[in-house]
PDB file of N, CA and C in Angstrom:
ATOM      1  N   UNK A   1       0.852  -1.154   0.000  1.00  0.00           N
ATOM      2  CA  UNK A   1       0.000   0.000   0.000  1.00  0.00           C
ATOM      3  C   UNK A   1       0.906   1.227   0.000  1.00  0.00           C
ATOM      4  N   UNK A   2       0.292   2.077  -0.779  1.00  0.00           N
ATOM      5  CA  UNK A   2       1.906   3.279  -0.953  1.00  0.00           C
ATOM      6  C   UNK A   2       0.663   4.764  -0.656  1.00  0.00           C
ATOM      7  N   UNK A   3      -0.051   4.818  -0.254  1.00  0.00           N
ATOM      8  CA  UNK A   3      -1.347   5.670   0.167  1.00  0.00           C
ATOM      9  C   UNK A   3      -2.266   5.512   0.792  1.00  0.00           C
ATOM     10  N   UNK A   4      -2.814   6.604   1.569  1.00  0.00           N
ATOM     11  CA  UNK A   4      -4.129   6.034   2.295  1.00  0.00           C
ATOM     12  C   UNK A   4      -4.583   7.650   2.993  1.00  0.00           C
ATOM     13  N   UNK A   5      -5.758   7.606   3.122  1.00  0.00           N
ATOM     14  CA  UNK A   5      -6.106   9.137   3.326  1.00  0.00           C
ATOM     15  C   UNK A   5      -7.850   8.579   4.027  1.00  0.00           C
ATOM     16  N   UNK A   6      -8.413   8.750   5.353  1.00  0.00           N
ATOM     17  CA  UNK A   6      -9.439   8.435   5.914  1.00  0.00           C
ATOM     18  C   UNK A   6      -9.847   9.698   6.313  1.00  0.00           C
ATOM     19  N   UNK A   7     -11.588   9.573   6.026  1.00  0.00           N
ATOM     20  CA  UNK A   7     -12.163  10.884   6.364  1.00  0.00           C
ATOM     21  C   UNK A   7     -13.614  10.515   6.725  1.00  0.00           C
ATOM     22  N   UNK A   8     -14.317  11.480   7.200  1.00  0.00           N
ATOM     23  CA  UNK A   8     -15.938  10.898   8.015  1.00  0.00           C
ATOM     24  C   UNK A   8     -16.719  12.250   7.699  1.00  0.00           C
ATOM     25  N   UNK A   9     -17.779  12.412   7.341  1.00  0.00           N
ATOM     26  CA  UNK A   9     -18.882  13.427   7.540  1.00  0.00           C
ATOM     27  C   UNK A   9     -19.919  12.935   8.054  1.00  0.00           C
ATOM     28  N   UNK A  10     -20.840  13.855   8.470  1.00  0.00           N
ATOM     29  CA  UNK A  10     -21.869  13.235   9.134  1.00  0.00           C
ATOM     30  C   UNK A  10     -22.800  12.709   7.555  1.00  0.00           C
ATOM     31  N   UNK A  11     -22.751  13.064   6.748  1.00  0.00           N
ATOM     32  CA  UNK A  11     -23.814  12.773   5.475  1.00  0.00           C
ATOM     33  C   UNK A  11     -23.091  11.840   4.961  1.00  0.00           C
ATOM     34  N   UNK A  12     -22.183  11.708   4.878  1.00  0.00           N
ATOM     35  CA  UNK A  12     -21.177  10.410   4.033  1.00  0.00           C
ATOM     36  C   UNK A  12     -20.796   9.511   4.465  1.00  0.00           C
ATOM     37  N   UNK A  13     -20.830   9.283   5.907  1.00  0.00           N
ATOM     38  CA  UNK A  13     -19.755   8.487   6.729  1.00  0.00           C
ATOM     39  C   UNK A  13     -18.401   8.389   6.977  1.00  0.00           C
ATOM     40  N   UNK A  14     -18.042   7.169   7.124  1.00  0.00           N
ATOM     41  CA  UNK A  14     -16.739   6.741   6.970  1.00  0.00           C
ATOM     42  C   UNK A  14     -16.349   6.563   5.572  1.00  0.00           C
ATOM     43  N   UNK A  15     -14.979   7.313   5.206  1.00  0.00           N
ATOM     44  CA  UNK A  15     -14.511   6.726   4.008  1.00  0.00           C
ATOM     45  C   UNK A  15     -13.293   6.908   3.703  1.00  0.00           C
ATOM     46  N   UNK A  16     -12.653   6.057   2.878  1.00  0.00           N
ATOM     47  CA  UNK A  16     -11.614   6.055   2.576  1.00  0.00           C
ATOM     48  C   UNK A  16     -10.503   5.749   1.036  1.00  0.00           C
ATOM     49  N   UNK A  17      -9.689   6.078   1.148  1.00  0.00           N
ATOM     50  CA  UNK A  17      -8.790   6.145  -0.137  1.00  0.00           C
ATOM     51  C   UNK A  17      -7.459   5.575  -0.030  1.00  0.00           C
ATOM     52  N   UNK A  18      -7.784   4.638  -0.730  1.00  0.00           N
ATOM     53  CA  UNK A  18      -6.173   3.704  -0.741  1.00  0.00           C
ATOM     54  C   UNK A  18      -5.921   3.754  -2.553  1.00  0.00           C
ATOM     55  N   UNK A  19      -4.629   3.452  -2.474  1.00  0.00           N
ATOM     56  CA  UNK A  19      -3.609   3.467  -3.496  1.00  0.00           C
ATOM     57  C   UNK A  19      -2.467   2.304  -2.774  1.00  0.00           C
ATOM     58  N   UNK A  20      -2.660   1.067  -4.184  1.00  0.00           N
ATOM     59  CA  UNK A  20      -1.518   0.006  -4.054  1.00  0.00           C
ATOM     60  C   UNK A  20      -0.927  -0.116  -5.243  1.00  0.00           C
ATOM     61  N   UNK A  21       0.127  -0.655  -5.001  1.00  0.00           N
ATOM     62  CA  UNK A  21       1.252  -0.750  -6.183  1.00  0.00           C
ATOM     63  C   UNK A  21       1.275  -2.684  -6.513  1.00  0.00           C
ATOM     64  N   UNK A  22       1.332  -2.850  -7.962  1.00  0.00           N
ATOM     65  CA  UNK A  22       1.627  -4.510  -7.484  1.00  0.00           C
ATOM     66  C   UNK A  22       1.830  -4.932  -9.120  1.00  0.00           C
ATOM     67  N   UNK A  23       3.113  -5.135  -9.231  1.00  0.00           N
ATOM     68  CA  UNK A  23       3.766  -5.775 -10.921  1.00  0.00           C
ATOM     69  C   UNK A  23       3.450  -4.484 -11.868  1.00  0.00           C
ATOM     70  N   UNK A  24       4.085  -3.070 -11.255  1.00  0.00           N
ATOM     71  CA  UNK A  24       3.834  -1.928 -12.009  1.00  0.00           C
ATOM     72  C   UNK A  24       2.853  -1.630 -12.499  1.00  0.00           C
ATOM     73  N   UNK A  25       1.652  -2.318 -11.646  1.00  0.00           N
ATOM     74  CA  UNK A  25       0.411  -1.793 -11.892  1.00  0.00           C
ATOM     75  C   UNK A  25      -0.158  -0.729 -10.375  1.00  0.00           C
ATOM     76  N   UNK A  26      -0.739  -0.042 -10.761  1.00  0.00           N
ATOM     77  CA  UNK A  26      -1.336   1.179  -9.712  1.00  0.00           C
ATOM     78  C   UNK A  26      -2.945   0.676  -9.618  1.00  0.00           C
ATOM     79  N   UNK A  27      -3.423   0.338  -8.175  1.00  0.00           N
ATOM     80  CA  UNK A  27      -5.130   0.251  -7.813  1.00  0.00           C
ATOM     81  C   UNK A  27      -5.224   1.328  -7.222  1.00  0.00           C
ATOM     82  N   UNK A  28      -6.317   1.908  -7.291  1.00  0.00           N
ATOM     83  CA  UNK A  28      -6.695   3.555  -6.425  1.00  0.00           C
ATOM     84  C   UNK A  28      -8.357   2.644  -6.062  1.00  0.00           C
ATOM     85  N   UNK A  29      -8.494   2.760  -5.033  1.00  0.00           N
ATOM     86  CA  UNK A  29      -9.619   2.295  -4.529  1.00  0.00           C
ATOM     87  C   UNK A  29     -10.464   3.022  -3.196  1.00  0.00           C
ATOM     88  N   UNK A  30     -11.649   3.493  -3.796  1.00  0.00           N
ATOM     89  CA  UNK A  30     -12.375   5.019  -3.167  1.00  0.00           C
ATOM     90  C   UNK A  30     -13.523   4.122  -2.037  1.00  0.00           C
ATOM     91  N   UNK A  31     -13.590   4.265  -0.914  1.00  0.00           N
ATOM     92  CA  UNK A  31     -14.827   3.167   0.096  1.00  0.00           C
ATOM     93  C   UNK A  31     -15.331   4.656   0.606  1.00  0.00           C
ATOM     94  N   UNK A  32     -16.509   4.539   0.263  1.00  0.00           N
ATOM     95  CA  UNK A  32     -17.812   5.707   0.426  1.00  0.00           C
ATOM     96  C   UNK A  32     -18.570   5.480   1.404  1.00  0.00           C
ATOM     97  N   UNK A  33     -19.156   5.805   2.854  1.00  0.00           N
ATOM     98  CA  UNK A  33     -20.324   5.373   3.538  1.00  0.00           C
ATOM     99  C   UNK A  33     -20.281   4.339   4.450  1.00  0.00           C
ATOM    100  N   UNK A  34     -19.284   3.798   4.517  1.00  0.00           N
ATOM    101  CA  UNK A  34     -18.786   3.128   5.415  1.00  0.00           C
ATOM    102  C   UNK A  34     -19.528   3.378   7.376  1.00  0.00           C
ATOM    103  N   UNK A  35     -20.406   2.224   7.835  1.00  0.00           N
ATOM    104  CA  UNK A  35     -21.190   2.579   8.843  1.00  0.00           C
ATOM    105  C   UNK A  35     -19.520   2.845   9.777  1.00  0.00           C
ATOM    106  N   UNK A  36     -18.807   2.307  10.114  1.00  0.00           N
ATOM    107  CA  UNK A  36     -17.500   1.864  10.793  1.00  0.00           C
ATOM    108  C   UNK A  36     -16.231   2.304  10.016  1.00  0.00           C
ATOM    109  N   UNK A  37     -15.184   2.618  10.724  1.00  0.00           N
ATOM    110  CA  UNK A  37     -13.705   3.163  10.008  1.00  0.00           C
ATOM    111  C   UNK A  37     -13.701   1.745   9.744  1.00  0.00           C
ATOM    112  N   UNK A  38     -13.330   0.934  10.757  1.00  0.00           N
ATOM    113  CA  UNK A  38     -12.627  -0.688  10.801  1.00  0.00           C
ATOM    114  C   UNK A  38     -13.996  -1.267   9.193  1.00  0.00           C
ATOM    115  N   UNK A  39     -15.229  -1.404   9.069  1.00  0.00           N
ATOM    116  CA  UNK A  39     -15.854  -1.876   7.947  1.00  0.00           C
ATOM    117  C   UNK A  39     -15.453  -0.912   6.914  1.00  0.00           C
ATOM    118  N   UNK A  40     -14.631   0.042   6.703  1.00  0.00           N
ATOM    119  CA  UNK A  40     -14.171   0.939   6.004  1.00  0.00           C
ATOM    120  C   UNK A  40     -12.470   0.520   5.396  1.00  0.00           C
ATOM    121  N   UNK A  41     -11.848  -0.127   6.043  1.00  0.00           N
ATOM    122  CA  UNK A  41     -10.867  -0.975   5.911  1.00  0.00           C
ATOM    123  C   UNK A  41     -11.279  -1.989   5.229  1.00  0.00           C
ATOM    124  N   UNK A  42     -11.918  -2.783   5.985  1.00  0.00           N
ATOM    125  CA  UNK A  42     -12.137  -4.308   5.748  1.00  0.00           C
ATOM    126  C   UNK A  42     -12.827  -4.255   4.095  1.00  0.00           C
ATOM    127  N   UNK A  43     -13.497  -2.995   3.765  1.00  0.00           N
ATOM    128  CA  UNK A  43     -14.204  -3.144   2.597  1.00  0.00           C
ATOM    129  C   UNK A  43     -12.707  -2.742   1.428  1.00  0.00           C
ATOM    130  N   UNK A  44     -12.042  -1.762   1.328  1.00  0.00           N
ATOM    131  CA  UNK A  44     -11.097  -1.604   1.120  1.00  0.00           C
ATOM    132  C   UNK A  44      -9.819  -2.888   0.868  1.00  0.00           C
ATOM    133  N   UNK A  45      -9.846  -3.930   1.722  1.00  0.00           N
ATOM    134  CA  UNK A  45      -9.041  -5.058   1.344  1.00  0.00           C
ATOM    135  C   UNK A  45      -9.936  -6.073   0.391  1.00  0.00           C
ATOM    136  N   UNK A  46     -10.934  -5.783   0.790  1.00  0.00           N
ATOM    137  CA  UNK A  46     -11.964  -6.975  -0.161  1.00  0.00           C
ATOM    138  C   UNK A  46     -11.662  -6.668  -1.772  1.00  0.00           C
ATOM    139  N   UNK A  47     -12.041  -4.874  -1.774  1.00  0.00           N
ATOM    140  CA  UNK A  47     -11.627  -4.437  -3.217  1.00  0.00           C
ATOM    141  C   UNK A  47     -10.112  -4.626  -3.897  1.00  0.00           C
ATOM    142  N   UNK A  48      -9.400  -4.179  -2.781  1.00  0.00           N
ATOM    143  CA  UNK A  48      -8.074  -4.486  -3.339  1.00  0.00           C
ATOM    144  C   UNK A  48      -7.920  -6.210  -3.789  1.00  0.00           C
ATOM    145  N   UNK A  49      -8.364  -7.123  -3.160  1.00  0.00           N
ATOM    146  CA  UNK A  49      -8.231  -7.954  -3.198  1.00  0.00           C
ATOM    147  C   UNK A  49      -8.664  -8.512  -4.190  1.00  0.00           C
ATOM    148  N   UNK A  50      -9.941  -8.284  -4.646  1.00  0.00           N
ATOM    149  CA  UNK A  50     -10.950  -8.374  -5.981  1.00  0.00           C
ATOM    150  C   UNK A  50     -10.186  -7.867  -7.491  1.00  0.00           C
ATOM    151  N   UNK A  51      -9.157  -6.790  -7.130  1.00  0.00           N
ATOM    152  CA  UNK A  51      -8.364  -5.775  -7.949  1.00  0.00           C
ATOM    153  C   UNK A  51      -7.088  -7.288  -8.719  1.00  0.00           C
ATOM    154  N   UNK A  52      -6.734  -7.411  -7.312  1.00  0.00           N
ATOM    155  CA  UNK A  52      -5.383  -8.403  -7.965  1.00  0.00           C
ATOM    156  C   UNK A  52      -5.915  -9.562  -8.418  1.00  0.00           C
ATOM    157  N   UNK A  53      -6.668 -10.352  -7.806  1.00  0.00           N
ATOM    158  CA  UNK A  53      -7.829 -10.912  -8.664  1.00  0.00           C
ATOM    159  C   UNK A  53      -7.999 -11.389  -9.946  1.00  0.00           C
ATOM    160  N   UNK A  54      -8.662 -10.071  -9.918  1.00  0.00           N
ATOM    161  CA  UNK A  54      -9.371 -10.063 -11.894  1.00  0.00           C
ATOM    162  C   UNK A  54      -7.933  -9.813 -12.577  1.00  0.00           C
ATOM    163  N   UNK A  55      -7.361  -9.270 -12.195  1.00  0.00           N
ATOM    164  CA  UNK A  55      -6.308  -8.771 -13.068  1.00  0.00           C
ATOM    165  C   UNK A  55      -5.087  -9.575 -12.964  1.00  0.00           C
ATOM    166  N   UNK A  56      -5.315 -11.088 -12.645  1.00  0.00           N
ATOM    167  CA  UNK A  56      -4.517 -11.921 -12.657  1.00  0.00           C
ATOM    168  C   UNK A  56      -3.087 -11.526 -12.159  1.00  0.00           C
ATOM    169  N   UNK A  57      -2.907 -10.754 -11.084  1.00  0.00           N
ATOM    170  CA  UNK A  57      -2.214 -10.753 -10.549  1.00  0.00           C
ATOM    171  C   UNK A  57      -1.694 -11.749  -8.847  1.00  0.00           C
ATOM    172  N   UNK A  58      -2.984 -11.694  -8.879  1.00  0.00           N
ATOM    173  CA  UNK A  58      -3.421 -12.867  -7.786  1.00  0.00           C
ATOM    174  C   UNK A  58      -4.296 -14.211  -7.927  1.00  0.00           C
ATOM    175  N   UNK A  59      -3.787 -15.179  -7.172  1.00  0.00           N
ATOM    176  CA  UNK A  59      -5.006 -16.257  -7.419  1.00  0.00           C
ATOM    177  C   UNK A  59      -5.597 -16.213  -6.371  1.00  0.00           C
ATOM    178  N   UNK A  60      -7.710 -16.231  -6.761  1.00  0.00           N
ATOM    179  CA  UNK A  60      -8.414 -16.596  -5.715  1.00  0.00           C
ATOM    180  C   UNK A  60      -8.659 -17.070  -4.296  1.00  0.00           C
ATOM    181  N   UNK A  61      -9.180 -16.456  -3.599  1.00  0.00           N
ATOM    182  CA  UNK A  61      -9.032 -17.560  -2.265  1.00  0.00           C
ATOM    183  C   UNK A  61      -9.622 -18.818  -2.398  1.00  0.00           C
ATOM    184  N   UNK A  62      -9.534 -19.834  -1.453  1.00  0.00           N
ATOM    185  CA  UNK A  62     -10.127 -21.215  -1.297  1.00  0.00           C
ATOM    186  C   UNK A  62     -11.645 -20.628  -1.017  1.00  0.00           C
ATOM    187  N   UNK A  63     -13.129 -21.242  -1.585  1.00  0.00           N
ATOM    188  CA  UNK A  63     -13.868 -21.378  -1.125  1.00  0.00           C
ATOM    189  C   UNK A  63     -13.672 -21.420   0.306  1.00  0.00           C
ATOM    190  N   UNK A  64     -14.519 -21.207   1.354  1.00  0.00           N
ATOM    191  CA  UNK A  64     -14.839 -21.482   2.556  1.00  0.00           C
ATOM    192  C   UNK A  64     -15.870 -22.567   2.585  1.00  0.00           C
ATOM    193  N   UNK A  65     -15.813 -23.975   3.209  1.00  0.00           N
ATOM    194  CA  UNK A  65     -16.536 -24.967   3.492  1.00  0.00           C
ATOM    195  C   UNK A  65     -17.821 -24.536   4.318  1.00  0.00           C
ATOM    196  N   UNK A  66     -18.716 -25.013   3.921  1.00  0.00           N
ATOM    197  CA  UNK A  66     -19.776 -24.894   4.928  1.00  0.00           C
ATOM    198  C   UNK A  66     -20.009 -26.406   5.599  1.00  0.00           C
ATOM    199  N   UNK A  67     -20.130 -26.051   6.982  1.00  0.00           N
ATOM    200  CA  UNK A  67     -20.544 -27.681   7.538  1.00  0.00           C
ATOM    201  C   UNK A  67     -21.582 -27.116   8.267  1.00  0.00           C
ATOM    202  N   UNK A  68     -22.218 -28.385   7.953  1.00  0.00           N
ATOM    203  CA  UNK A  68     -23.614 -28.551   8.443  1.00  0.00           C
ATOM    204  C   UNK A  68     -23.655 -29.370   9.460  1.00  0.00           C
ATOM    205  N   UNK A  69     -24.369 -28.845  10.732  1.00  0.00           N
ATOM    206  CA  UNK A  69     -24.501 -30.105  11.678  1.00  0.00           C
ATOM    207  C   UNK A  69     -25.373 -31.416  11.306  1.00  0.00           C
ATOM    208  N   UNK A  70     -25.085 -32.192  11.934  1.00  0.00           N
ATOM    209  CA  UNK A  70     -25.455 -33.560  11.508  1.00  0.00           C
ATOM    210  C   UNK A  70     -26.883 -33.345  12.129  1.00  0.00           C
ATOM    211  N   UNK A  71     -28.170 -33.434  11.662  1.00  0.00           N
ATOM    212  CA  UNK A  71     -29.340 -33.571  12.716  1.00  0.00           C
ATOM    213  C   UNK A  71     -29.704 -35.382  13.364  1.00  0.00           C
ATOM    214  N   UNK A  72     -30.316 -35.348  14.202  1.00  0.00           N
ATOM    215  CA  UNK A  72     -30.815 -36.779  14.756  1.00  0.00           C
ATOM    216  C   UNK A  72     -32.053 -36.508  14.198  1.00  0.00           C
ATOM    217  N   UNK A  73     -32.187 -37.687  13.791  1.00  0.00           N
ATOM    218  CA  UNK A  73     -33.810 -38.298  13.185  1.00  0.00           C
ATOM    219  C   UNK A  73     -35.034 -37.544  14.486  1.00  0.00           C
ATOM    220  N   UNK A  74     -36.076 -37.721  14.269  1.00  0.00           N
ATOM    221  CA  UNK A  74     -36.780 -36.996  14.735  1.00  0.00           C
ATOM    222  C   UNK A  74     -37.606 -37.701  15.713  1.00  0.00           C
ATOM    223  N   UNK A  75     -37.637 -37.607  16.865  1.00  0.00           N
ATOM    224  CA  UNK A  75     -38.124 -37.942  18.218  1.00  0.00           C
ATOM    225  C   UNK A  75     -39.271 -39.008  18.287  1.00  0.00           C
ATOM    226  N   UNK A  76     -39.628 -40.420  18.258  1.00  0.00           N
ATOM    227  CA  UNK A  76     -41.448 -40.511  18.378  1.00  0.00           C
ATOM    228  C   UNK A  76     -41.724 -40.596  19.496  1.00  0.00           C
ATOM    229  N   UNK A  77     -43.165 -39.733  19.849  1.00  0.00           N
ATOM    230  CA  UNK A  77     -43.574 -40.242  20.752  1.00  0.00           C
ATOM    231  C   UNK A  77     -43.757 -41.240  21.251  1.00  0.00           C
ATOM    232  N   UNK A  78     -44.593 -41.298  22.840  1.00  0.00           N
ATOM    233  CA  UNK A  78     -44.731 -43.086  23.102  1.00  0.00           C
ATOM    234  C   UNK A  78     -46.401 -43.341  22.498  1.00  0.00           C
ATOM    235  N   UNK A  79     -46.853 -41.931  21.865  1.00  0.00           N
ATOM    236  CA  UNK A  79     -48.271 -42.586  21.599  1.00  0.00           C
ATOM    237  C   UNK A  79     -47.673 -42.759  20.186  1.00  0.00           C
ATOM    238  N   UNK A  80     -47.129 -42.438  19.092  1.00  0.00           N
ATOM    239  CA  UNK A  80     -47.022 -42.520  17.946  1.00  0.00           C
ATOM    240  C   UNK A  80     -46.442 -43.557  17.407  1.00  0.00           C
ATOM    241  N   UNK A  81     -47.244 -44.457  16.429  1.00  0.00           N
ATOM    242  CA  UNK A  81     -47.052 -46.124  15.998  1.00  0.00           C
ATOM    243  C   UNK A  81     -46.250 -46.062  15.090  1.00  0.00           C
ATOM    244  N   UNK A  82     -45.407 -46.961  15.354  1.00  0.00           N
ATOM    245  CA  UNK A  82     -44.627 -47.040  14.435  1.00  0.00           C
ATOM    246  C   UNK A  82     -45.157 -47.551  12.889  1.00  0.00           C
ATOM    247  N   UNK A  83     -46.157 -48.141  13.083  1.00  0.00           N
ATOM    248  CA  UNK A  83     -46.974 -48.808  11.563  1.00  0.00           C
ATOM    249  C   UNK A  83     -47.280 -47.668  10.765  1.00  0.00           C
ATOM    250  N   UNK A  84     -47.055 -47.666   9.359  1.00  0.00           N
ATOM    251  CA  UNK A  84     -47.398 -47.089   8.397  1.00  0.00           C
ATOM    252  C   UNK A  84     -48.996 -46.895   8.561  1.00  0.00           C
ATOM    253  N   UNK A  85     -49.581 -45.733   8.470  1.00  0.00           N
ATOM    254  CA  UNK A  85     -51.054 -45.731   8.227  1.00  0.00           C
ATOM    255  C   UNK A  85     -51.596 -46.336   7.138  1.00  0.00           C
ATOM    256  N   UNK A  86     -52.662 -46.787   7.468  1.00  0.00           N
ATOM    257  CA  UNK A  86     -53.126 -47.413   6.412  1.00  0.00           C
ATOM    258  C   UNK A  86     -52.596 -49.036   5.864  1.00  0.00           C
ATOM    259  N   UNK A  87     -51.890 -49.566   6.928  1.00  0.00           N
ATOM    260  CA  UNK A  87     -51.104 -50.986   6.478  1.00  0.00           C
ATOM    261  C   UNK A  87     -51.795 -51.532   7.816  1.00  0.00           C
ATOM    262  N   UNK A  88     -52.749 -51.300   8.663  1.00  0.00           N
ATOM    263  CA  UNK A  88     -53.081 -52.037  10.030  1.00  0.00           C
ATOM    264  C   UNK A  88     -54.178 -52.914   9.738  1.00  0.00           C
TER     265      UNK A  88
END
């Protein structure tokens, strides 16, 4: 990162201005409205990040896995028969 300049109004929010350098290429990347300085950052690396990215300067991150909890089958009562309706 070779720049950075953070500023807040009450009508605009948080925002900010970065400038990165990377294989003699220049990103200038403008974050507008930002509720938070820190979500004002964090949005700022996403873009930069998106920047090297597309522009094949970077490769993708790994997906993130989703795991799912395992559920348990579902409870029977002691009044509820185990027989199929309609097979009695």
């Amino acid at each position: 990162m070779q720049a950075l300049k953070t500023g807040f109004t009450n009508e605009a929010g948080y925002n900010l201005a970065v400038s990165a350098w990377r294989n003699d290429r220049q990103f200038l990347m403008i974050v507008m409205g930002a509720r938070t300085r820190a979500l004002s950052f964090l949005d700022a690396k996403r873009l930069l990040r998106y920047g090297f990215v597309e522009s094949g300067l970077d490769t993708p991150p790994e997906p993130k896995r989703r795991v799912t909890p395992r559920r348990s089958p579902p409870r029977r009562s002691a009044t509820t028969s185990a027989t199929p309706t309609g097979l009695r």
